[in-house]
C-alpha atoms as a PDB file:
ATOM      1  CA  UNK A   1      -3.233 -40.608  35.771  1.00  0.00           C
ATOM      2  CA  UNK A   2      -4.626 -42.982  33.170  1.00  0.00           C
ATOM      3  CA  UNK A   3      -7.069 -40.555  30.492  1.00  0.00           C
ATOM      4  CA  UNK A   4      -5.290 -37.335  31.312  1.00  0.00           C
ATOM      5  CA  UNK A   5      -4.544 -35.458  28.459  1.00  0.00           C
ATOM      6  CA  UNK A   6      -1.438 -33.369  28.863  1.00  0.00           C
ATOM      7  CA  UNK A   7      -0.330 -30.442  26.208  1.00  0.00           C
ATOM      8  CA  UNK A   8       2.793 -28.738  25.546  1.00  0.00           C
ATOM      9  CA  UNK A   9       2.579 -25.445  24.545  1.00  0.00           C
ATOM     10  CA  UNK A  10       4.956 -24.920  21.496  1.00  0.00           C
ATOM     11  CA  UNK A  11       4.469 -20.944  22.300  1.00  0.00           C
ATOM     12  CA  UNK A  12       8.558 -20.596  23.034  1.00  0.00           C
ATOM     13  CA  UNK A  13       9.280 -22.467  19.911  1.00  0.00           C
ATOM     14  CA  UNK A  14       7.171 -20.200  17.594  1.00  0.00           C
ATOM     15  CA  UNK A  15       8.368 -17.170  19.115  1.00  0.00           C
ATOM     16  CA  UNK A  16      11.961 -17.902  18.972  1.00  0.00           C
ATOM     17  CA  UNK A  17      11.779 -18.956  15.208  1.00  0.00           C
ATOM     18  CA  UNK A  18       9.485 -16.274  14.031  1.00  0.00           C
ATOM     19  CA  UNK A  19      11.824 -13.797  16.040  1.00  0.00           C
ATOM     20  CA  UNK A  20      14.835 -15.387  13.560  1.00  0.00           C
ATOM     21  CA  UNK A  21      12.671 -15.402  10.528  1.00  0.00           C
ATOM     22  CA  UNK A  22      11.510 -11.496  11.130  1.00  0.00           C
ATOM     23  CA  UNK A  23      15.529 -10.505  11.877  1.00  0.00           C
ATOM     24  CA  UNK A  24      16.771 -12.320   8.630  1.00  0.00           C
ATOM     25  CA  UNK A  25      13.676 -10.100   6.901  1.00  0.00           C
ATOM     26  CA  UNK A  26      15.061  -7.133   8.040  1.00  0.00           C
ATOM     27  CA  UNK A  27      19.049  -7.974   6.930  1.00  0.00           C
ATOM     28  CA  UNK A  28      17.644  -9.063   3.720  1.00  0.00           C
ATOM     29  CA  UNK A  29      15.414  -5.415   2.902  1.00  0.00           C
ATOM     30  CA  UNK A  30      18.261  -3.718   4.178  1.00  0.00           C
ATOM     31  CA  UNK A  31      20.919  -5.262   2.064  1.00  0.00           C
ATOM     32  CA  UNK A  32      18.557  -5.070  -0.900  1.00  0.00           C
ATOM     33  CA  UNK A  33      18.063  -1.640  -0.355  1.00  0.00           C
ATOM     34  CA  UNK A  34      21.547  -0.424  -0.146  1.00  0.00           C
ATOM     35  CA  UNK A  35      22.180  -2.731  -3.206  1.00  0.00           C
ATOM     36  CA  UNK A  36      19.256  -0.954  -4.553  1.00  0.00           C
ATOM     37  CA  UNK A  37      20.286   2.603  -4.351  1.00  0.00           C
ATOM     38  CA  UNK A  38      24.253   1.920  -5.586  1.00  0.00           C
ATOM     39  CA  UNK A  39      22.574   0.592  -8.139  1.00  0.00           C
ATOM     40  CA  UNK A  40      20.949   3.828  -8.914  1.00  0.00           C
ATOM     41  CA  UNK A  41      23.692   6.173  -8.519  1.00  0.00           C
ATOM     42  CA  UNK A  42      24.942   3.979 -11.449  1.00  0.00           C
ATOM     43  CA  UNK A  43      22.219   4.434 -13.246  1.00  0.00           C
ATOM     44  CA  UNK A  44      21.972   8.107 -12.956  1.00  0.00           C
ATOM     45  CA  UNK A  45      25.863   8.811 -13.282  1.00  0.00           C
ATOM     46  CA  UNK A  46      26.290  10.011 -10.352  1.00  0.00           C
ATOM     47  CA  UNK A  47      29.670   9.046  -9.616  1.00  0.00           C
ATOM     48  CA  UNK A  48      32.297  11.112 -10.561  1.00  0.00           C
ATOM     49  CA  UNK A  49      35.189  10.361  -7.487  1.00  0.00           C
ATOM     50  CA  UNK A  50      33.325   7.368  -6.481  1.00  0.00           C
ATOM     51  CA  UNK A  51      33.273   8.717  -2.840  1.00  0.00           C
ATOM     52  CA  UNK A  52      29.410   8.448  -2.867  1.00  0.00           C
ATOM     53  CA  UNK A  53      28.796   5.112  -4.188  1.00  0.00           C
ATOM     54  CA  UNK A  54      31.612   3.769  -1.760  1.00  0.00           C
ATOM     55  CA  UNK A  55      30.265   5.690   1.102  1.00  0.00           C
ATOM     56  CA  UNK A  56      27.231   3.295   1.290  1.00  0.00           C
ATOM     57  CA  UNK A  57      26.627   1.701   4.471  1.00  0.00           C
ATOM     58  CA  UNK A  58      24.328  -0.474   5.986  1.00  0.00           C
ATOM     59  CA  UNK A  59      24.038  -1.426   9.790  1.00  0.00           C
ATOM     60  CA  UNK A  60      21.068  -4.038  11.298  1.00  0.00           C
ATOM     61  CA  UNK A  61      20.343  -4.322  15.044  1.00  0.00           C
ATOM     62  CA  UNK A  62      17.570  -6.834  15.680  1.00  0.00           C
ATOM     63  CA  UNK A  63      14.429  -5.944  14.385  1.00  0.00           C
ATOM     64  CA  UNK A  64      15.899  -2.453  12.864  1.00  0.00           C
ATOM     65  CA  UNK A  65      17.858  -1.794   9.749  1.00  0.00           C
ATOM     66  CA  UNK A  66      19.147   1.330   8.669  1.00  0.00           C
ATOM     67  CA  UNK A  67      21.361   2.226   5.227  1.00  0.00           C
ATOM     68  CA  UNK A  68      22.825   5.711   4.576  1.00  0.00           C
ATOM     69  CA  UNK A  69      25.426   7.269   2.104  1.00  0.00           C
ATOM     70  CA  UNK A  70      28.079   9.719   4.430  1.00  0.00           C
ATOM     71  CA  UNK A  71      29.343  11.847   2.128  1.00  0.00           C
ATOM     72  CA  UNK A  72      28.930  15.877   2.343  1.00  0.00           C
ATOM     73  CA  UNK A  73      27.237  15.921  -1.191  1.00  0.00           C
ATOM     74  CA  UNK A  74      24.751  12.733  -0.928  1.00  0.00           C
ATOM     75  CA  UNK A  75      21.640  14.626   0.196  1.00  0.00           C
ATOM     76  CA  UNK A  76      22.461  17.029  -3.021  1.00  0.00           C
ATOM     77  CA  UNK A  77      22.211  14.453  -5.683  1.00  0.00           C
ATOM     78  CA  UNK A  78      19.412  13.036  -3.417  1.00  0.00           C
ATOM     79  CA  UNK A  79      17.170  15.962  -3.264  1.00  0.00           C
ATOM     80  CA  UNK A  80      19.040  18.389  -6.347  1.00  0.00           C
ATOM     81  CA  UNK A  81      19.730  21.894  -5.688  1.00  0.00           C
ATOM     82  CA  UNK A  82      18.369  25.192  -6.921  1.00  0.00           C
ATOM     83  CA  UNK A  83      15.404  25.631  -8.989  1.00  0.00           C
ATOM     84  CA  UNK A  84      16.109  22.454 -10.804  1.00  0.00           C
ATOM     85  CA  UNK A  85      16.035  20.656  -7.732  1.00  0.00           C
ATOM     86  CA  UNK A  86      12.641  22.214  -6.663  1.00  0.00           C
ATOM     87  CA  UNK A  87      11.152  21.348 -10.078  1.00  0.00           C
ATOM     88  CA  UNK A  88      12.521  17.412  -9.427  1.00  0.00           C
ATOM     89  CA  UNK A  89       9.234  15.248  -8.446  1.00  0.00           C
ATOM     90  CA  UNK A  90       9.696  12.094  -6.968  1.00  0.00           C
ATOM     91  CA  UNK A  91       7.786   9.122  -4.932  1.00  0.00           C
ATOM     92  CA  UNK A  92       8.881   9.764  -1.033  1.00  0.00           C
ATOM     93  CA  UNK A  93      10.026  13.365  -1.301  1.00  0.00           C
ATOM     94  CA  UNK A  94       9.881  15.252   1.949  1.00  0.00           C
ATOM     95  CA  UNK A  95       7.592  18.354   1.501  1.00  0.00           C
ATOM     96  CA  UNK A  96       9.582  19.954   3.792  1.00  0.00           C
ATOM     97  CA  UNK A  97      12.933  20.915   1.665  1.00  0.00           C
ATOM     98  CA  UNK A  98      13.635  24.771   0.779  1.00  0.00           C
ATOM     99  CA  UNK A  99      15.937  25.357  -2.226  1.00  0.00           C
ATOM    100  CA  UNK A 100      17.201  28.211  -3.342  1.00  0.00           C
ATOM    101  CA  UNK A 101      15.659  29.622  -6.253  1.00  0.00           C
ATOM    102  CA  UNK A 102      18.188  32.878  -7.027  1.00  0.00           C
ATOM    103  CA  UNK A 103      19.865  29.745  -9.292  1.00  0.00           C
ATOM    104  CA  UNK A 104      19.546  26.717 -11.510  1.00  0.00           C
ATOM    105  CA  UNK A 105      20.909  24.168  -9.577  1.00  0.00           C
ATOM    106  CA  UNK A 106      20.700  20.478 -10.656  1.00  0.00           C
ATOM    107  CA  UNK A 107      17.770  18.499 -10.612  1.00  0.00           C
ATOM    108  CA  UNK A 108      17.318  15.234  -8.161  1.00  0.00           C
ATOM    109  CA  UNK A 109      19.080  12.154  -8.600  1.00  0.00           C
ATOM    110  CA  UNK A 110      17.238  10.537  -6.586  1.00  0.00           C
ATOM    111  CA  UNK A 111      18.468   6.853  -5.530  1.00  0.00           C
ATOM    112  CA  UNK A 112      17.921   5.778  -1.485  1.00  0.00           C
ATOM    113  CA  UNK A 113      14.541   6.870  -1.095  1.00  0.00           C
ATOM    114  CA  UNK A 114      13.303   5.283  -4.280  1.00  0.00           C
ATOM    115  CA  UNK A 115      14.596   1.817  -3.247  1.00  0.00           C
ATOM    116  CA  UNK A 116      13.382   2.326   0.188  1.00  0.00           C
ATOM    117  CA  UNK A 117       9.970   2.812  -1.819  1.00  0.00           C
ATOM    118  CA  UNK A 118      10.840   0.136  -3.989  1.00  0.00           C
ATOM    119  CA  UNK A 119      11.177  -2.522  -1.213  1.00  0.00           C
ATOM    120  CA  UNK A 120       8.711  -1.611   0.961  1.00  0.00           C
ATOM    121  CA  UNK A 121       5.941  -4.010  -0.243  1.00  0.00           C
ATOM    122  CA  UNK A 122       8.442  -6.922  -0.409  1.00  0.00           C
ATOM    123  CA  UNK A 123       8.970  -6.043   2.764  1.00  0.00           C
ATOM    124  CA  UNK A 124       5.189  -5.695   3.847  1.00  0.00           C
ATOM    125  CA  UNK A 125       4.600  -9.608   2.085  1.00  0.00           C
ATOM    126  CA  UNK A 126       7.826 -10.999   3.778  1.00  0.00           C
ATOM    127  CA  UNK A 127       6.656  -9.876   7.395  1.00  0.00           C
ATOM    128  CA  UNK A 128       3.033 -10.810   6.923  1.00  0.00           C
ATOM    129  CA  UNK A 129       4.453 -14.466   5.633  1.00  0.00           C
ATOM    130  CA  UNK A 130       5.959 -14.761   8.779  1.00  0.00           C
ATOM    131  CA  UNK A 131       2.472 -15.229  10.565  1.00  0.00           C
ATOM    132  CA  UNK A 132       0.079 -16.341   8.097  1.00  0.00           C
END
């Protein structure tokens, strides 16, 4: 009919592309956080075999990204041992952690949780970009 005005929602279109903008978000945090923490170890000489540094992993699945370190001594240089571990203050560390204190130990290295910390308001700005 002549004067009818006829729209085209462009819904489907947005949601698609902001669904492939918010996935490349993720796989970008998550490589820069497992970047991130290698980095550390580095830093903190805390590679001795190598085993821990090459042990770094990273796996994405859609909106989720996970990175972890599979060796039997990562959470150790994580978290540290012993009294000296217990001393070791940190941004992110879990209240929950018991440590023996009948010895020194070694004090926290710490290097995933930090760059989890570290990315999380890049993170924060590159999600809320996607919509604003």
């Amino acid at each position: 009919m002549a004067g009818d005005v006829v729209l085209h929602s462009r819904f489907p279109e947005i949601i698609a592309n902001s669904e492939a903008r918010a996935k490349a978000v993720v796989e970008k945090i998550t490589l820069d956080i497992e970047a991130a923490a290698k980095a550390r170890l580095v830093e903190h000489h805390s590679i001795e075999s190598g085993a821990l540094l090459n042990s770094g992993e990273h796996a994405i699945e859609g909106f989720s990204g996970e990175v972890g370190f599979g060796t039997d001594h990562s959470h150790f240089i994580e978290f540290g041992t012993g009294e000296r571990g217990d001393a070791s203050d940190f941004p992110g560390k879990p209240d929950d952690i018991t440590y023996s204190p009948d010895w020194k130990g070694m004090a926290a290295r710490p290097y995933l949780i930090p760059s989890v910390e570290e990315m999380r308001e890049p993170f924060e700005v590159a999600v809320g970009g996607l919509y604003g």
